[in-house]
C-alpha atoms as a PDB file:
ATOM      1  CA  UNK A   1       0.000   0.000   0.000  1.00  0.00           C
ATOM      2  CA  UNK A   2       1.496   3.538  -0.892  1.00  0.00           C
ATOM      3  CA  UNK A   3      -0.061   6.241   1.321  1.00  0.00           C
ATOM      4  CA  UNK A   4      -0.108  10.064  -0.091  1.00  0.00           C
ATOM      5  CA  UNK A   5      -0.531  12.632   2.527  1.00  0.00           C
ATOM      6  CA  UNK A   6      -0.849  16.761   2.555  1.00  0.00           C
ATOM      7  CA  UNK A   7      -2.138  18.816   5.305  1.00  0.00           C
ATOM      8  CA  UNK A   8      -5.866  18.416   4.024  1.00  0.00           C
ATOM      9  CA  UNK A   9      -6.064  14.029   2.661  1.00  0.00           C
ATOM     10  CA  UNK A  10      -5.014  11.089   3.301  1.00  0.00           C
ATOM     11  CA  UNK A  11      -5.122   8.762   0.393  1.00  0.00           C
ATOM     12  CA  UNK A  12      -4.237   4.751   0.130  1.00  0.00           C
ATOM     13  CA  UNK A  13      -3.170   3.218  -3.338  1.00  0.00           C
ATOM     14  CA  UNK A  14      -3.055  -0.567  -3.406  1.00  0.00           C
ATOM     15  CA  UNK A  15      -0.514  -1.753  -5.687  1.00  0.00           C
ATOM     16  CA  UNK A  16      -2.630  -4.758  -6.355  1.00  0.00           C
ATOM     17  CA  UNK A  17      -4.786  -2.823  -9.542  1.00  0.00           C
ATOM     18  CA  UNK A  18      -3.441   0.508  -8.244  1.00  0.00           C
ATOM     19  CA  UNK A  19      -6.555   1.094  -6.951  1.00  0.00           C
ATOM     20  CA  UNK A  20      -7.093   3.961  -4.848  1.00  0.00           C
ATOM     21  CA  UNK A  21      -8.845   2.393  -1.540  1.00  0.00           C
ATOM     22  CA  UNK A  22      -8.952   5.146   0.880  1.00  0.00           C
ATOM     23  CA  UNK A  23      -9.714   9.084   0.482  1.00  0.00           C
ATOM     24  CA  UNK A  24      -9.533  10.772   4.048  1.00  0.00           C
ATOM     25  CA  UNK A  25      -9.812  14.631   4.478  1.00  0.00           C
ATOM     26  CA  UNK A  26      -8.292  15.697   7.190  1.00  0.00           C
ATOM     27  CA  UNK A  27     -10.609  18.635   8.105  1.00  0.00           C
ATOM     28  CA  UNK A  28     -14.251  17.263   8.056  1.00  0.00           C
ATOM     29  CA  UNK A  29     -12.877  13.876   9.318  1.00  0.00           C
ATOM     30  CA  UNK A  30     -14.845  11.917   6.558  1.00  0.00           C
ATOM     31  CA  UNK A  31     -13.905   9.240   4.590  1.00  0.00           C
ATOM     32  CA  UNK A  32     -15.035   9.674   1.164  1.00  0.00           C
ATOM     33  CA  UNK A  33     -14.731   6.313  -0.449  1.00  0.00           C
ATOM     34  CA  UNK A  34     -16.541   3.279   0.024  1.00  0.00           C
ATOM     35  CA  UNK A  35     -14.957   0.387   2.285  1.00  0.00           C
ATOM     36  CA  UNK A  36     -15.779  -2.439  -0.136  1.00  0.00           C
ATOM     37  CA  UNK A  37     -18.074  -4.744   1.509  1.00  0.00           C
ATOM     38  CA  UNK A  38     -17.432  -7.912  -0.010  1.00  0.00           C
ATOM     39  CA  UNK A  39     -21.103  -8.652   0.605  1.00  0.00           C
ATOM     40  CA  UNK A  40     -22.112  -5.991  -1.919  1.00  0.00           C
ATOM     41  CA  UNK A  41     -18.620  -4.623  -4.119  1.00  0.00           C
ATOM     42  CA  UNK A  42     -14.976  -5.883  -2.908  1.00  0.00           C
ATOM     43  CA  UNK A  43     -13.677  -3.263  -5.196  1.00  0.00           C
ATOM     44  CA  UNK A  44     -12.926   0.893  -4.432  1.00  0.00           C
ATOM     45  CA  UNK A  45     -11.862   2.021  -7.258  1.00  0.00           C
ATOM     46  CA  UNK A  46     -10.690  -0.027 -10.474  1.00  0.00           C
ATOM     47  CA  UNK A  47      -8.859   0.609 -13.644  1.00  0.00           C
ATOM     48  CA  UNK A  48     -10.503  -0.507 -16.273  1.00  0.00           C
ATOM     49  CA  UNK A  49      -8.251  -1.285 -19.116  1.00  0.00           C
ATOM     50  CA  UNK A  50      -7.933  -2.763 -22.052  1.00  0.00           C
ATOM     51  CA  UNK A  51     -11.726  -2.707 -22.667  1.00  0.00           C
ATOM     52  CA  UNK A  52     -14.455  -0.685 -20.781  1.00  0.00           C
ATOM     53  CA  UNK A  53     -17.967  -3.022 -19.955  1.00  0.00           C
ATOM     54  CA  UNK A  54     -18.568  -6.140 -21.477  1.00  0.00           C
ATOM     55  CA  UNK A  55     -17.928  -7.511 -24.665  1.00  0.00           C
ATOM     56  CA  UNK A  56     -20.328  -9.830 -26.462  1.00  0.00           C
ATOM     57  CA  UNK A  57     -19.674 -13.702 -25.247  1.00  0.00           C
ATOM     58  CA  UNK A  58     -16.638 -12.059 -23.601  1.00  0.00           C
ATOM     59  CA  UNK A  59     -14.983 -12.045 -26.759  1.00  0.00           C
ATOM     60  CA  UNK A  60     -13.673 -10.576 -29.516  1.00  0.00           C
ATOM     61  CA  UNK A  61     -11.655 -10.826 -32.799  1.00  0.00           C
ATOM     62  CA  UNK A  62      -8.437  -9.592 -34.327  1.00  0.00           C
ATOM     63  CA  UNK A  63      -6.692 -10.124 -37.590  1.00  0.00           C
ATOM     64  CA  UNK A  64      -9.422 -12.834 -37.722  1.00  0.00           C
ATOM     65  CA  UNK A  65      -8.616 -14.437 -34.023  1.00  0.00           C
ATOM     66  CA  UNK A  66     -10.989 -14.872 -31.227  1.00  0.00           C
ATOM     67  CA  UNK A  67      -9.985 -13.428 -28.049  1.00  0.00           C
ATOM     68  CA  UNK A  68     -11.805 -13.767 -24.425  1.00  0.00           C
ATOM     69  CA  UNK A  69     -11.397 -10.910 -21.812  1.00  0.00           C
ATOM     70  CA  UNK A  70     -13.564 -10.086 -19.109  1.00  0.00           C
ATOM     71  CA  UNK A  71     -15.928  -7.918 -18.135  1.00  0.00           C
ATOM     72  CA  UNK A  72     -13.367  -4.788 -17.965  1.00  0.00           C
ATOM     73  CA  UNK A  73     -10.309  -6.143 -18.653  1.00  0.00           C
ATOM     74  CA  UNK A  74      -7.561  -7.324 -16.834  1.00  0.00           C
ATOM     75  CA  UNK A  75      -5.607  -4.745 -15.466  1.00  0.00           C
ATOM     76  CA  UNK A  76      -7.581  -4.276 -12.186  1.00  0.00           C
ATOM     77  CA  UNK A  77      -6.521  -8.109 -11.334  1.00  0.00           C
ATOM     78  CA  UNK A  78      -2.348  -7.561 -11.885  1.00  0.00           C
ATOM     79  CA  UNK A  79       0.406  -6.333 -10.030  1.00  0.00           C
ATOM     80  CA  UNK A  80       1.322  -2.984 -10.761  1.00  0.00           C
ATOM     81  CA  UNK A  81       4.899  -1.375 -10.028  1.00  0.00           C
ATOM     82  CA  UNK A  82       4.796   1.695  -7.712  1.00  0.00           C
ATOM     83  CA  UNK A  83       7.317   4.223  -7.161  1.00  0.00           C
ATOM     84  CA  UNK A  84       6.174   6.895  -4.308  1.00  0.00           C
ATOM     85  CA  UNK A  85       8.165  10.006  -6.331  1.00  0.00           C
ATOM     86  CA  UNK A  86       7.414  12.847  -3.371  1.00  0.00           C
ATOM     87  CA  UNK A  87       4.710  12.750  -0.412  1.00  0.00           C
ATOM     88  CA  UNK A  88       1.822  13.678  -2.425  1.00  0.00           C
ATOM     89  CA  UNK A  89       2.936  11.564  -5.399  1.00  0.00           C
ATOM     90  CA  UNK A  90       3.340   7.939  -6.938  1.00  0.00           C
ATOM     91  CA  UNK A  91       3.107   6.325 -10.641  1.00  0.00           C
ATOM     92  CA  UNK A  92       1.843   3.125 -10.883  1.00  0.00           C
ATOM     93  CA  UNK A  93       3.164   1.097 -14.126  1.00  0.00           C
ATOM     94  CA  UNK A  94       1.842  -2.099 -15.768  1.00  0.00           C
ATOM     95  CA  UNK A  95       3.456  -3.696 -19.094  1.00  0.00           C
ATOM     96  CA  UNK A  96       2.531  -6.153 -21.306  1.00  0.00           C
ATOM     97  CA  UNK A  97       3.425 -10.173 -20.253  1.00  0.00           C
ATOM     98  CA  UNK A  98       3.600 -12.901 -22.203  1.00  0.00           C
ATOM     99  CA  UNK A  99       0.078 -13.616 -20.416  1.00  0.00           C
ATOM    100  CA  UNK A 100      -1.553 -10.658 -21.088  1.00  0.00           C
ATOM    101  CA  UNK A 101      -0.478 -11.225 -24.642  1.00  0.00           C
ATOM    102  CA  UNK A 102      -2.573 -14.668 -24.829  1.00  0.00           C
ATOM    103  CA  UNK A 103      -6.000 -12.555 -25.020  1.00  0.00           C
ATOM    104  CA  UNK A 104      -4.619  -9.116 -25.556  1.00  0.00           C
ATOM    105  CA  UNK A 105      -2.274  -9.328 -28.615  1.00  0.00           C
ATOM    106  CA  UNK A 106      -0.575  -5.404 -28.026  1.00  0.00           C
ATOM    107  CA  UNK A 107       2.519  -4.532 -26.293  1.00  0.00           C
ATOM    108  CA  UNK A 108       1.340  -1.523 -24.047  1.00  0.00           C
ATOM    109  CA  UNK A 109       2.473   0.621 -20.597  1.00  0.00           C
ATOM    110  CA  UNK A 110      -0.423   1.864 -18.694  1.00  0.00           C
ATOM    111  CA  UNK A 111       0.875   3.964 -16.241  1.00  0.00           C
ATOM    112  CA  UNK A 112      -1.560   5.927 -13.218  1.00  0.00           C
ATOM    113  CA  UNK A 113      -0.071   8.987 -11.418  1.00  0.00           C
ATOM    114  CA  UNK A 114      -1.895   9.880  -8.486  1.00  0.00           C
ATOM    115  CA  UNK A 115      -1.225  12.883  -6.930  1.00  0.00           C
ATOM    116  CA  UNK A 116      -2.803  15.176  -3.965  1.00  0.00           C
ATOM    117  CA  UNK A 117      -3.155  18.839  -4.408  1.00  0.00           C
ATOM    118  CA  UNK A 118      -4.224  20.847  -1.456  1.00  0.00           C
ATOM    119  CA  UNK A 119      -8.227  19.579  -1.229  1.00  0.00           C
ATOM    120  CA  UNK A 120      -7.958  17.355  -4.517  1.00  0.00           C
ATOM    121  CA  UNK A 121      -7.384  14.264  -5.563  1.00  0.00           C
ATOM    122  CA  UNK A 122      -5.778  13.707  -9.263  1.00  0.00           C
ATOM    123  CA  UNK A 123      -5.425  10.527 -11.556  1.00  0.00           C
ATOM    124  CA  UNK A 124      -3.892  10.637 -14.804  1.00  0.00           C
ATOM    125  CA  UNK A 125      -4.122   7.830 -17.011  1.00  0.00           C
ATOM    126  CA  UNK A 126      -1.211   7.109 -19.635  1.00  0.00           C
ATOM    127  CA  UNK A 127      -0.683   4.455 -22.692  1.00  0.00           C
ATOM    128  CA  UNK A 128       1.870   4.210 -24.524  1.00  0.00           C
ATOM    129  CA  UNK A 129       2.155   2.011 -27.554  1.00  0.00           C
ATOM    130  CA  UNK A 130       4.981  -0.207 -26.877  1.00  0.00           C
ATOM    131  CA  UNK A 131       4.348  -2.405 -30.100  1.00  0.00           C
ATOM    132  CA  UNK A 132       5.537  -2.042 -34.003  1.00  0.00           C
ATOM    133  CA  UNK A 133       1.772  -1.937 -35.051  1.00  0.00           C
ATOM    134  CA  UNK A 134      -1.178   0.050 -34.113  1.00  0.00           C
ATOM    135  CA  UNK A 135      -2.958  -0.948 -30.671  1.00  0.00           C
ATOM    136  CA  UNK A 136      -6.475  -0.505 -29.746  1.00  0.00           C
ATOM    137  CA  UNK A 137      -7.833   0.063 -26.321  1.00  0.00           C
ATOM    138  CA  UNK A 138     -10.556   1.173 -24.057  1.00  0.00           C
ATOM    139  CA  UNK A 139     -10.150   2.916 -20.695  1.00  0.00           C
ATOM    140  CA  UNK A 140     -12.248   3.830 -17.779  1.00  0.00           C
ATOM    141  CA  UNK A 141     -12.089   4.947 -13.894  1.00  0.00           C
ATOM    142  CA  UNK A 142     -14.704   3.433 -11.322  1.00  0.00           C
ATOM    143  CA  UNK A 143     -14.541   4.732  -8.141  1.00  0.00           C
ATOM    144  CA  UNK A 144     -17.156   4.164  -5.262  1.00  0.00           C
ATOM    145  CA  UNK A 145     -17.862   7.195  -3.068  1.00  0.00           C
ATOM    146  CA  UNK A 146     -19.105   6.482  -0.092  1.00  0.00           C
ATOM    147  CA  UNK A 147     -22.963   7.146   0.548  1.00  0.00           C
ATOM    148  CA  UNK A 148     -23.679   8.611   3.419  1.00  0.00           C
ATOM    149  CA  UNK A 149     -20.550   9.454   4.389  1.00  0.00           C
ATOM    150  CA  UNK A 150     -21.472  11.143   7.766  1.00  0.00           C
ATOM    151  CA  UNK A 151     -23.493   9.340  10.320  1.00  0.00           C
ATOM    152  CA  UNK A 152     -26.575  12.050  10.496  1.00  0.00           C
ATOM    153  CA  UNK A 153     -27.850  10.950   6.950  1.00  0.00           C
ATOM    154  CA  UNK A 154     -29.086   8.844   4.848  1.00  0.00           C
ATOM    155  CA  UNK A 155     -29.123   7.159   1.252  1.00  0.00           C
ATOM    156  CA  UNK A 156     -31.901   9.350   0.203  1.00  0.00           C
ATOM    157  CA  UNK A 157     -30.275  12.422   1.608  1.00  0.00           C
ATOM    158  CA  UNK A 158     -28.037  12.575  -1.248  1.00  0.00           C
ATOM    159  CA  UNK A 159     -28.292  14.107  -4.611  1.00  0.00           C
ATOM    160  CA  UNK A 160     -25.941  14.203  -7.725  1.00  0.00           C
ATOM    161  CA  UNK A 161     -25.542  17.604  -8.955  1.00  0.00           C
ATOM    162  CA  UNK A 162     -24.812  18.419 -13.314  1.00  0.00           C
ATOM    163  CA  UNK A 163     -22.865  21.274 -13.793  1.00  0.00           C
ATOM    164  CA  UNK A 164     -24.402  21.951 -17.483  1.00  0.00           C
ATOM    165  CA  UNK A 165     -26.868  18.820 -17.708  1.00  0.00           C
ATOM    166  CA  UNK A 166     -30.685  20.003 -17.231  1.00  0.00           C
ATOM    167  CA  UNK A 167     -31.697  16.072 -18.169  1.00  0.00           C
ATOM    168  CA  UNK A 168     -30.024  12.763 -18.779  1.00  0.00           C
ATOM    169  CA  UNK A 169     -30.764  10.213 -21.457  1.00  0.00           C
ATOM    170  CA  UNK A 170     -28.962   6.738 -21.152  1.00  0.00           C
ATOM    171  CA  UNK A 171     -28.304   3.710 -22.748  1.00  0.00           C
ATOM    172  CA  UNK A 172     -30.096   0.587 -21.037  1.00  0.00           C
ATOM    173  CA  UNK A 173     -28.096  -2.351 -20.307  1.00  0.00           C
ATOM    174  CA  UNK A 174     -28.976  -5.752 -21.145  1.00  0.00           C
ATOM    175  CA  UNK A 175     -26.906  -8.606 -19.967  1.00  0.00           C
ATOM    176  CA  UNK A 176     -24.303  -6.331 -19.622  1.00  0.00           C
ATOM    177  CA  UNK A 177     -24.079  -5.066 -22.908  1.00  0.00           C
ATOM    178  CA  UNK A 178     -25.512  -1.656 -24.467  1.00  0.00           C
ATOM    179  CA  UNK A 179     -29.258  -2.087 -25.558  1.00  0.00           C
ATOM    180  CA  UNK A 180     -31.396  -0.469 -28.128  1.00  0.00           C
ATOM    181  CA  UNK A 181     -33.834   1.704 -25.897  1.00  0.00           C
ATOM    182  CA  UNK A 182     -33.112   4.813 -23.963  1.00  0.00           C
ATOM    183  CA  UNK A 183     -34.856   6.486 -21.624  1.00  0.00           C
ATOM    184  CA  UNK A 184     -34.442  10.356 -20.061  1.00  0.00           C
ATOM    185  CA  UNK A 185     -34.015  11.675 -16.824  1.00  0.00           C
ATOM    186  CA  UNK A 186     -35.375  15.634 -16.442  1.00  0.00           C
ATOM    187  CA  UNK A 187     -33.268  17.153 -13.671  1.00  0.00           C
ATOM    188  CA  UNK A 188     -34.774  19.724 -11.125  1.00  0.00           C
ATOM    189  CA  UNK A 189     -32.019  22.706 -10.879  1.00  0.00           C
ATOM    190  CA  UNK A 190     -29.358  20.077 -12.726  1.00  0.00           C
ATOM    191  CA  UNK A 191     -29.882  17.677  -9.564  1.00  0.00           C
ATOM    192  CA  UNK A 192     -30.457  13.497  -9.706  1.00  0.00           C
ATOM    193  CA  UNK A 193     -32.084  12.203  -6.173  1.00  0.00           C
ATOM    194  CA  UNK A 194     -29.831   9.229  -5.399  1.00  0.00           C
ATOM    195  CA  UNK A 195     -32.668   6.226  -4.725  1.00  0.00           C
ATOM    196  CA  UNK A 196     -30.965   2.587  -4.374  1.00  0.00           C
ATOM    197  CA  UNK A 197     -33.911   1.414  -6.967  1.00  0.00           C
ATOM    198  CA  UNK A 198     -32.480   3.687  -9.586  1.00  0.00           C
ATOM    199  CA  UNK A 199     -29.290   0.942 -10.218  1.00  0.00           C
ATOM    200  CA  UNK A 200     -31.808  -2.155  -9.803  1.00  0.00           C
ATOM    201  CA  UNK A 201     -31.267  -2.747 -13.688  1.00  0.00           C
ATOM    202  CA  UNK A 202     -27.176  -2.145 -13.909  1.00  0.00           C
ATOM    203  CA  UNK A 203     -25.523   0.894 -14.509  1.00  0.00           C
ATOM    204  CA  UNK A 204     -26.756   3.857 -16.697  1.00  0.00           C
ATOM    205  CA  UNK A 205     -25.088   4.392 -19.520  1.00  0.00           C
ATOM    206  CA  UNK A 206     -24.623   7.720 -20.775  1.00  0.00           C
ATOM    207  CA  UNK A 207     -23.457   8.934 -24.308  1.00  0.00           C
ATOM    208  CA  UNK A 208     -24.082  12.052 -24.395  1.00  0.00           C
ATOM    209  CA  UNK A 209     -23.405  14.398 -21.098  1.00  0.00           C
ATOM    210  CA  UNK A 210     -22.583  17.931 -21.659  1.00  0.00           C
ATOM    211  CA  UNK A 211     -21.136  18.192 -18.261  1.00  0.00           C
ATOM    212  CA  UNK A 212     -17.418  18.292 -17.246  1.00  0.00           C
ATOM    213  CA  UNK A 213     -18.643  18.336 -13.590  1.00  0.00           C
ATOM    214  CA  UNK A 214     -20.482  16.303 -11.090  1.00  0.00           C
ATOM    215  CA  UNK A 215     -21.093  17.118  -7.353  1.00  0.00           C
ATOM    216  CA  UNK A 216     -21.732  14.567  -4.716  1.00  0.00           C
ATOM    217  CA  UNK A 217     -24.451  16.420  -2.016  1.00  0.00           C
ATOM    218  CA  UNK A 218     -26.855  16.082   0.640  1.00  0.00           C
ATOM    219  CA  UNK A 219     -29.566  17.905   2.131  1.00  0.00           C
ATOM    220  CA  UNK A 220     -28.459  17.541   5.564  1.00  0.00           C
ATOM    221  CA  UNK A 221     -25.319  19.271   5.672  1.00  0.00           C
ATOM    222  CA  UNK A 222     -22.592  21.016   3.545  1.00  0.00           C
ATOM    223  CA  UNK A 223     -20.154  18.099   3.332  1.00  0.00           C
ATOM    224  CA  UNK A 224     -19.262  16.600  -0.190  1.00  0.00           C
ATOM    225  CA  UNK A 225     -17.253  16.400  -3.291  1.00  0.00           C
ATOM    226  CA  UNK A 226     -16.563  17.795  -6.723  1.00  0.00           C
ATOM    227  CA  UNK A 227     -16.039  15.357  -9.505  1.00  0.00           C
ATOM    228  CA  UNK A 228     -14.257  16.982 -12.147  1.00  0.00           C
ATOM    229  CA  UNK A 229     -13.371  15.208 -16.119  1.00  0.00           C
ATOM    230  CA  UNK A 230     -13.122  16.074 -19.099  1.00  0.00           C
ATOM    231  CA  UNK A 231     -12.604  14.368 -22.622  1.00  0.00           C
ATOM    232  CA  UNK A 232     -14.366  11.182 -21.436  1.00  0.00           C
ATOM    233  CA  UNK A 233     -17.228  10.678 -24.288  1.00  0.00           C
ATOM    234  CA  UNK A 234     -18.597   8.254 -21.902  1.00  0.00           C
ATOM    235  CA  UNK A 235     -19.813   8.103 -18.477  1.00  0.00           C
ATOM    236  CA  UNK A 236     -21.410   5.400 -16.124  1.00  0.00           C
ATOM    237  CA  UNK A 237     -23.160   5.681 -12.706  1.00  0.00           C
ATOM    238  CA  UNK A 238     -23.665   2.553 -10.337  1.00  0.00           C
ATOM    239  CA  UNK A 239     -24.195   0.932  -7.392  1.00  0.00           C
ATOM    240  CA  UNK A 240     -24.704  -2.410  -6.377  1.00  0.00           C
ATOM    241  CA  UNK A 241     -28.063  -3.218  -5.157  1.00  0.00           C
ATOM    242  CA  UNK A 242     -28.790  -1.668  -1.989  1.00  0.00           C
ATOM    243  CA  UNK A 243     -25.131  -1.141  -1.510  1.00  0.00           C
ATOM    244  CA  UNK A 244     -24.005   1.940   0.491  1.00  0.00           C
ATOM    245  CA  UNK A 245     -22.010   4.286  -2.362  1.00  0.00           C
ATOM    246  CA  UNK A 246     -21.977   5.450  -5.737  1.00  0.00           C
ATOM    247  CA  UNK A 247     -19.944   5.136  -8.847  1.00  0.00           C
ATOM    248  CA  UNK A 248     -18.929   8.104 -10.908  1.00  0.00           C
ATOM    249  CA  UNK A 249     -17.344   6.473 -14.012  1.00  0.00           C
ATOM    250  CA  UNK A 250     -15.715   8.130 -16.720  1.00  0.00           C
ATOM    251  CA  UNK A 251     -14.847   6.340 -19.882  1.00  0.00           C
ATOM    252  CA  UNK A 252     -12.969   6.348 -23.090  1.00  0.00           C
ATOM    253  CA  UNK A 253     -15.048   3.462 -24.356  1.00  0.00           C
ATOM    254  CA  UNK A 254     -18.192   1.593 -23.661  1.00  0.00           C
ATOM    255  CA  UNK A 255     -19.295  -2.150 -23.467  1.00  0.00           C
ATOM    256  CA  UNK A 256     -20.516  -4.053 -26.499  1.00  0.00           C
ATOM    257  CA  UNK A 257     -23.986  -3.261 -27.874  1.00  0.00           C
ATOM    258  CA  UNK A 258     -26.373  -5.990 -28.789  1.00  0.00           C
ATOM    259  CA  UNK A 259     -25.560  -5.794 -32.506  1.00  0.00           C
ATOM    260  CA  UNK A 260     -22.088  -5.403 -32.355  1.00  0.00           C
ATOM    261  CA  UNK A 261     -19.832  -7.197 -34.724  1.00  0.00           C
ATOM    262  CA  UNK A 262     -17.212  -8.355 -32.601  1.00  0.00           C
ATOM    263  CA  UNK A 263     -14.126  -7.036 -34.045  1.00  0.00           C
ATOM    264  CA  UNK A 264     -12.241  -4.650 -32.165  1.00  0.00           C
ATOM    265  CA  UNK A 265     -11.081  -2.368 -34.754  1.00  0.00           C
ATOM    266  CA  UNK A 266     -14.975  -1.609 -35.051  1.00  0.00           C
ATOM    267  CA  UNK A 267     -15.826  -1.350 -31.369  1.00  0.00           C
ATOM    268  CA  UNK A 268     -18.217   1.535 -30.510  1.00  0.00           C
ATOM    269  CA  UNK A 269     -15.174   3.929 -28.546  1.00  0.00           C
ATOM    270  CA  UNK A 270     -11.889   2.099 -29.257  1.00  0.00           C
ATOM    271  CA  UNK A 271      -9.137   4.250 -29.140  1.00  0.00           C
ATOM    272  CA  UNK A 272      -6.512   3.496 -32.081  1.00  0.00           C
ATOM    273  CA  UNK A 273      -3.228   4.471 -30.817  1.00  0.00           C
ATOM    274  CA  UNK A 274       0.003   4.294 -33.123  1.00  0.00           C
ATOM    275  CA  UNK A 275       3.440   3.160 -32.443  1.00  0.00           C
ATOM    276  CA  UNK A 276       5.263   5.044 -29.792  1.00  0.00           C
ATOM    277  CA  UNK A 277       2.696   7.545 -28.983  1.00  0.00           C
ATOM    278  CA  UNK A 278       1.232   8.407 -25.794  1.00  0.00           C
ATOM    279  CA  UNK A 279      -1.958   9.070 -24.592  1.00  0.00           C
ATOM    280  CA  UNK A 280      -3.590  10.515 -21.383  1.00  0.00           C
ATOM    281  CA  UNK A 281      -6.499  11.294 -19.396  1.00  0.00           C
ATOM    282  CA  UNK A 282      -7.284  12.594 -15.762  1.00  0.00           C
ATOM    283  CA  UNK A 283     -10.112  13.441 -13.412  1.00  0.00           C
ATOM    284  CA  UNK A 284      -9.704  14.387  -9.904  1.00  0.00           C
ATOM    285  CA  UNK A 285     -11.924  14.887  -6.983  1.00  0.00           C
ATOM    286  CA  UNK A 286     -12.603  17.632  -4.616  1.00  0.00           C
ATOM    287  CA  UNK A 287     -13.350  16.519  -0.896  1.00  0.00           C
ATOM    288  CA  UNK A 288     -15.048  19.229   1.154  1.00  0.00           C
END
């Protein structure tokens, strides 16, 4: 476990999936991420890398080869290496094996940097095509905020707040994988009332947000969080059933639709990176 720590959070990384496990703010004495229950969600927060979702039968071709990878890849299952560069930072790096090759035929480095600044909370993402031919990936972030995070509320207490968004229109999920039908969400003052019943069906799937923020908020007190991103086309929010948190999940890539194909060059989202190059994403959280 590499700890971070500034005069405002506290934040664990495991190195198992570099997962970010533990988000402590030092002023209002809450811990903002969810504990993972195994009874509900072991996880915190996964990468998910090299696909985002589920692909149809878990599979997909290449070059005319059939490939299997689970539901969101394998990276949140390895070993990554950590190096803690200062207090309030650390890059996590995992490379290509000859076992990742078996069902993910690209030489890659996907490297997280985590950092804390003052009240915030930053992950960049990096790939870098380590291969003489063009790879193709998907990436994503899932991390579980804890809800309620203070002992004087409740589930219902909390409310997601759209910086731009006055109504939401997602993708339905069936069997895991992207559906035909839709259905919309109209926001009161940019706000979505958090109601356990509202994740009953999976995640919703969104395609189309115009927001670069979301705000985690009750109506008990003035405790929460800022969710920033930007350059994610996708976005997911979740939570097991009945489960006590909420997943904020931006995404460079989406699960499988119904109809798909199954070739990855053709995969709704892929990202098509050439050889040597580097590419990056971040979000970060504010805890207040």
């Amino acid at each position: 476990m590499i700890t971070l720590e500034n005069d405002f959070l506290k934040a664990n990384i495991a190195v198992e999936g570099a997962e970010l496990q533990s988000l402590y703010s030092k002023e209002t004495n809450i811990e903002y991420m969810w504990n993972g229950d195994a009874n509900y969600w072991a996880k915190h927060s996964p990468v998910l890398f090299p696909i985002v979702g589920s692909l149809k039968n878990n599979s997909y071709s290449f070059k005319d080869k059939e490939y299997e990878l689970p539901r969101h890849g394998f990276a949140r299952d390895y070993t990554f290496k950590a190096e803690k560069l200062s207090n309030t930072e650390a890059v996590f790096t995992l490379s290509y094996s000859e076992e990742t090759l078996k069902n993910y035929p690209f030489k890659f480095e996907l490297k997280l940097t985590y950092q804390i600044i003052e009240r915030k909370l930053v992950l960049n993402y990096t790939v870098k095509n380590t291969d003489t031919k063009k790879i193709y990936f998907s990436i994503g972030a899932h991390p579980a905020f804890a809800v309620p995070n203070t002992p004087d509320t409740n589930y219902e207490d909390y409310y997601l707040a759209f910086n731009e968004d006055e109504k939401l229109t997602y993708w339905k999920l069936q069997d895991g994988l992207v559906s035909n039908e839709t259905e919309t969400i109209e926001l009161s003052r940019h706000r979505l009332n958090l109601r356990h019943d509202l994740f009953y069906n999976d995640a919703l799937v969104f395609k189309s947000l115009q927001s670069n923020c979301i705000s985690l908020l009750n109506n008990k007190n003035d405790y929460g969080l800022h969710f920033h991103f930007d350059d994610f086309p996708y976005f997911g929010i979740w939570a097991a059933k009945d489960a006590s948190f909420i997943c904020l999940e931006p995404w460079c890539g989406v699960a499988d639709s119904v109809n798909h194909n199954q070739k990855l060059t053709q995969k709704e989202g892929i990202i098509k990176l050439e050889t040597g190059k580097n590419w990056s994403r971040f979000w970060e959280v504010e805890c207040f």
